[in-house]
C-alpha atoms as a PDB file:
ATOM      1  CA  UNK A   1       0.000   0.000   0.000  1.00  0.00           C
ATOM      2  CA  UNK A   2       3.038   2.655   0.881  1.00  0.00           C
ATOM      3  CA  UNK A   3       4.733   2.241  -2.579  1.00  0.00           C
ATOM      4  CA  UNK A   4       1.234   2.152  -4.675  1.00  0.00           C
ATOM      5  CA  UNK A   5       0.582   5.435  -2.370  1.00  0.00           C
ATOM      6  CA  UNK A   6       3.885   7.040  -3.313  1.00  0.00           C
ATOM      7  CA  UNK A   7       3.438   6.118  -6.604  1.00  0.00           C
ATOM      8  CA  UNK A   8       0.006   8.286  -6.500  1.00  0.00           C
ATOM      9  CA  UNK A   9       1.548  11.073  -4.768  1.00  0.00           C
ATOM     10  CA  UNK A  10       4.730  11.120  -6.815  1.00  0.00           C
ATOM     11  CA  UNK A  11       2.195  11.345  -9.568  1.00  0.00           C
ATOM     12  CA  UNK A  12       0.301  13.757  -8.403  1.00  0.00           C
ATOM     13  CA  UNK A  13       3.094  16.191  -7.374  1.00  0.00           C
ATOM     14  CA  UNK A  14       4.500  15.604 -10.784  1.00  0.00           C
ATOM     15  CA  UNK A  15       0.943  17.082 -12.481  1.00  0.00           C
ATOM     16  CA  UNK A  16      -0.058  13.850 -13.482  1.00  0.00           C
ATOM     17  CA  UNK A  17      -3.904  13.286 -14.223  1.00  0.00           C
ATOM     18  CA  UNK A  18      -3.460   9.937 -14.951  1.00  0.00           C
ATOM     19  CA  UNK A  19      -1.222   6.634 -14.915  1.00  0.00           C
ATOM     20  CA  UNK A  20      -0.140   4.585 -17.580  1.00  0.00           C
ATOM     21  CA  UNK A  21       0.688   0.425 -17.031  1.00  0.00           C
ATOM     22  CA  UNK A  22       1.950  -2.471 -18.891  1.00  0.00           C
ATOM     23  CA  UNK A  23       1.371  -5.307 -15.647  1.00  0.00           C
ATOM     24  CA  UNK A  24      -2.104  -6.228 -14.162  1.00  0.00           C
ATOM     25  CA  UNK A  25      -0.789  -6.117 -10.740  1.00  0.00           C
ATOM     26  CA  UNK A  26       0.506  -2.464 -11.508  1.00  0.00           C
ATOM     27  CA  UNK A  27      -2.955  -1.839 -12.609  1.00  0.00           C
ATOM     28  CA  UNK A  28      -4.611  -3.881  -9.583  1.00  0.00           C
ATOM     29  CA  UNK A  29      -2.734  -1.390  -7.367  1.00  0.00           C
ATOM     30  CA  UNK A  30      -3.305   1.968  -8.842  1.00  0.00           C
ATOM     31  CA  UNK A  31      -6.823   1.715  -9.649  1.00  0.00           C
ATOM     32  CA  UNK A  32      -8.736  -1.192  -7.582  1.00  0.00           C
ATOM     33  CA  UNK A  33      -6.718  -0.480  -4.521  1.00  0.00           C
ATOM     34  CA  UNK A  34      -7.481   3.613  -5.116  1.00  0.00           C
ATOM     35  CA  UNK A  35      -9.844   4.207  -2.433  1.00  0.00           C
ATOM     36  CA  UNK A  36      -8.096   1.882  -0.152  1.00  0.00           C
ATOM     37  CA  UNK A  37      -4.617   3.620  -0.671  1.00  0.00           C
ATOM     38  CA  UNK A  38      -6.041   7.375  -0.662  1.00  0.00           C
ATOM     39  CA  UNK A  39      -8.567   6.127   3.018  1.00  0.00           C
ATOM     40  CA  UNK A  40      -4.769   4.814   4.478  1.00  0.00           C
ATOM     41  CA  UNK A  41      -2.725   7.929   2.858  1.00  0.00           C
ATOM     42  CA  UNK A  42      -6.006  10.836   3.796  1.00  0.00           C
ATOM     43  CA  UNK A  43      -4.785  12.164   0.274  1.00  0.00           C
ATOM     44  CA  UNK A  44      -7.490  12.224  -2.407  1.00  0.00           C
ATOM     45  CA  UNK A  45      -6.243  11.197  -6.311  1.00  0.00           C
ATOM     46  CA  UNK A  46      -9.208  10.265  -8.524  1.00  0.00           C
ATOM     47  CA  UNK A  47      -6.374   9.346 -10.763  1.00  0.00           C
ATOM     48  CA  UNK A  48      -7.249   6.874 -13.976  1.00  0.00           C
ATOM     49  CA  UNK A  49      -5.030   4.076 -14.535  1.00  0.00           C
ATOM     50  CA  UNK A  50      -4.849   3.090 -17.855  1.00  0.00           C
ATOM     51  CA  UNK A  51      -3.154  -0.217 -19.843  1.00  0.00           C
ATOM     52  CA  UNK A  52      -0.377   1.266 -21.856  1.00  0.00           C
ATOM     53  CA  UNK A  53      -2.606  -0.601 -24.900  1.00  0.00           C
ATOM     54  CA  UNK A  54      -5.938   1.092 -23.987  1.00  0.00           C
ATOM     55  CA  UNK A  55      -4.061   4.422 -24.589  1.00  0.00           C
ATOM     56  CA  UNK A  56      -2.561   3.250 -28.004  1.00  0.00           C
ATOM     57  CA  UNK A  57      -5.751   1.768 -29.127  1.00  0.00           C
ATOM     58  CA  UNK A  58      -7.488   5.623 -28.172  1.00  0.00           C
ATOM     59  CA  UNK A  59      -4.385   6.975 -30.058  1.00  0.00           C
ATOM     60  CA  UNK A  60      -5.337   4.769 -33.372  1.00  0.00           C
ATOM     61  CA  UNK A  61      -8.657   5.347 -33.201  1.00  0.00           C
ATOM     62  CA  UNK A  62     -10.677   2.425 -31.647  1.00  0.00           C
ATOM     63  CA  UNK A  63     -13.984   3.254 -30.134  1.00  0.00           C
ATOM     64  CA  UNK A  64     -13.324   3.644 -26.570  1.00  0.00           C
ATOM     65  CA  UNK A  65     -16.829   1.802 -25.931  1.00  0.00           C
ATOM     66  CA  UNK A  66     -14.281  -1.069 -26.875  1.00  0.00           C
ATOM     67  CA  UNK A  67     -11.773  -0.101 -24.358  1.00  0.00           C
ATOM     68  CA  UNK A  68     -13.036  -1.656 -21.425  1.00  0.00           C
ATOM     69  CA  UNK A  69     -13.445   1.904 -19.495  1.00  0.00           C
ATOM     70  CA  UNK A  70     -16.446   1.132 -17.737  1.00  0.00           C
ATOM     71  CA  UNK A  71     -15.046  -1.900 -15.885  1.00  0.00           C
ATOM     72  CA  UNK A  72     -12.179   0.727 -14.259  1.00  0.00           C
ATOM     73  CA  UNK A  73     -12.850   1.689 -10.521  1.00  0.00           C
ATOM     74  CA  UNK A  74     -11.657   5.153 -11.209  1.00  0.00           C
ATOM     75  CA  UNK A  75     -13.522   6.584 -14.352  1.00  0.00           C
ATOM     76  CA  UNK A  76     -11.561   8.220 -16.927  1.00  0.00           C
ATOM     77  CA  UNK A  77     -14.178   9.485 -19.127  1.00  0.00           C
ATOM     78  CA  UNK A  78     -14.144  12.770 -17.808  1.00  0.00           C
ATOM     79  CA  UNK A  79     -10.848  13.311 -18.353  1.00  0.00           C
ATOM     80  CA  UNK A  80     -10.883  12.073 -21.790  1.00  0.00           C
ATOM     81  CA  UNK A  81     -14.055  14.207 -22.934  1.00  0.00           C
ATOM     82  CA  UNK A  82     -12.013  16.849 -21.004  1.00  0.00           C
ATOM     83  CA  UNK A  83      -8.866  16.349 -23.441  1.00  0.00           C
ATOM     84  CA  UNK A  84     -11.066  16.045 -26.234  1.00  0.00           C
ATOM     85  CA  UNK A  85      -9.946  12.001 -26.722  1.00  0.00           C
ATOM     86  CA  UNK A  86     -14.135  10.653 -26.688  1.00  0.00           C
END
């Protein structure tokens, strides 16, 4: 929990708005384990996590109904209609 959480914050601090993975654990940790890390840490993120191949699917133009978005804990549809991506 104390490395996902510095992860987050490093992340955070950095101007992040989002994560990008290549592992399933790596994503298990940043996104499922969100609320768990920012209850534990009292710092809020509402940070997506994304698979590294979500992002280059987005990039090449495959519906991101296809993407598997709605199965994230965090949702990153806001930030994508923000950046103009959906």
């Amino acid at each position: 929990l104390k490395l996902s959480g510095d992860i987050l914050s490093s992340a955070k601090a950095a101007g992040a708005d989002c994560l990008m993975v290549a592992c399933p654990l790596c994503h298990g940790n940043l996104d499922i384990r969100q609320k768990e890390i920012e209850e534990a840490t009292g710092e809020r993120f509402g940070m997506p996590v994304f698979y590294m191949t979500q992002l280059l699917a987005l990039a090449v133009g495959v519906s991101s109904k296809k993407l598997g978005f709605d199965s994230m804990i965090v949702n990153p549809l806001p930030l994508l209609k923000e950046k103009g991506l959906v």
